[in-house]
Protein backbone atom coordinates (compact mmCIF):
# COMPACT_ATOMS: atom_id res chain seq x y z
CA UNK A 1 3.05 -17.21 -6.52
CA UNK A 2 6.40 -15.39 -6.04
CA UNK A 3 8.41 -18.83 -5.91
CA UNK A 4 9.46 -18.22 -2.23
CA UNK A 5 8.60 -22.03 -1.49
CA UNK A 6 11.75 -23.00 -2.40
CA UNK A 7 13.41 -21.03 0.41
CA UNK A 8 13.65 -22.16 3.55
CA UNK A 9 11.46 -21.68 6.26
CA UNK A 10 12.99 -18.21 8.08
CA UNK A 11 13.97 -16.74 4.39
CA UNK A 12 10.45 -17.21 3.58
CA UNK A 13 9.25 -15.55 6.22
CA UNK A 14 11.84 -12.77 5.45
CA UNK A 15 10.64 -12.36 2.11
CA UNK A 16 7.10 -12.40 2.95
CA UNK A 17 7.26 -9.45 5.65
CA UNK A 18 9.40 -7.57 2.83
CA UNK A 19 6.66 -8.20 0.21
CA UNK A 20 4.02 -7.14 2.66
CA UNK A 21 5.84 -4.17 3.98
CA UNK A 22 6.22 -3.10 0.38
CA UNK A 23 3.01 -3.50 -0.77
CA UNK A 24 1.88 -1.38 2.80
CA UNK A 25 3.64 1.44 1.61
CA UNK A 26 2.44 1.11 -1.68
CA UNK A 27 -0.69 1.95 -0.77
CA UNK A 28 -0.05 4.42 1.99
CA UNK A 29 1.51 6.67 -0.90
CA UNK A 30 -1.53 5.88 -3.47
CA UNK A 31 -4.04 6.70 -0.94
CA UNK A 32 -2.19 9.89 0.24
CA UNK A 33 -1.95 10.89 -3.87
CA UNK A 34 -5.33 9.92 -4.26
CA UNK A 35 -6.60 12.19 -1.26
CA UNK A 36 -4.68 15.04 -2.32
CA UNK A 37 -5.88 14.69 -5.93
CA UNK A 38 -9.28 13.90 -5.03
CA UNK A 39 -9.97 15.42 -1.32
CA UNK A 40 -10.64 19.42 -2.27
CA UNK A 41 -13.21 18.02 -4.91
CA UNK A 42 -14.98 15.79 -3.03
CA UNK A 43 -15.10 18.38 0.50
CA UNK A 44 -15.98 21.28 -2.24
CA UNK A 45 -19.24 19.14 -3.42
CA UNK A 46 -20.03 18.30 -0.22
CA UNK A 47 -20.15 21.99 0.69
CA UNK A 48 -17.45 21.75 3.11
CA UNK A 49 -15.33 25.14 3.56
């Protein structure tokens, strides 16, 4: 998928704990966005304070 089969077998694994520790914070920072965007909204409609 990302061509990391052609590395060997410790730079793959190098690569793929980079690509998944990347893609971890990716979505720690969308969902923390997302709940600020979204949060008041949906606790307002639920008739939360």
């Amino acid at each position: 998928m990302f061509g990391i089969e052609a590395l060997s077998g410790s730079m793959q694994a190098v690569v793929l704990v980079g690509l998944v520790l990347s893609e971890a914070i990716a979505l720690y920072v969308g969902y923390g966005g997302l709940v600020r965007l979204v949060g008041p909204t949906v606790v307002n409609a639920l008739g939360g304070e």
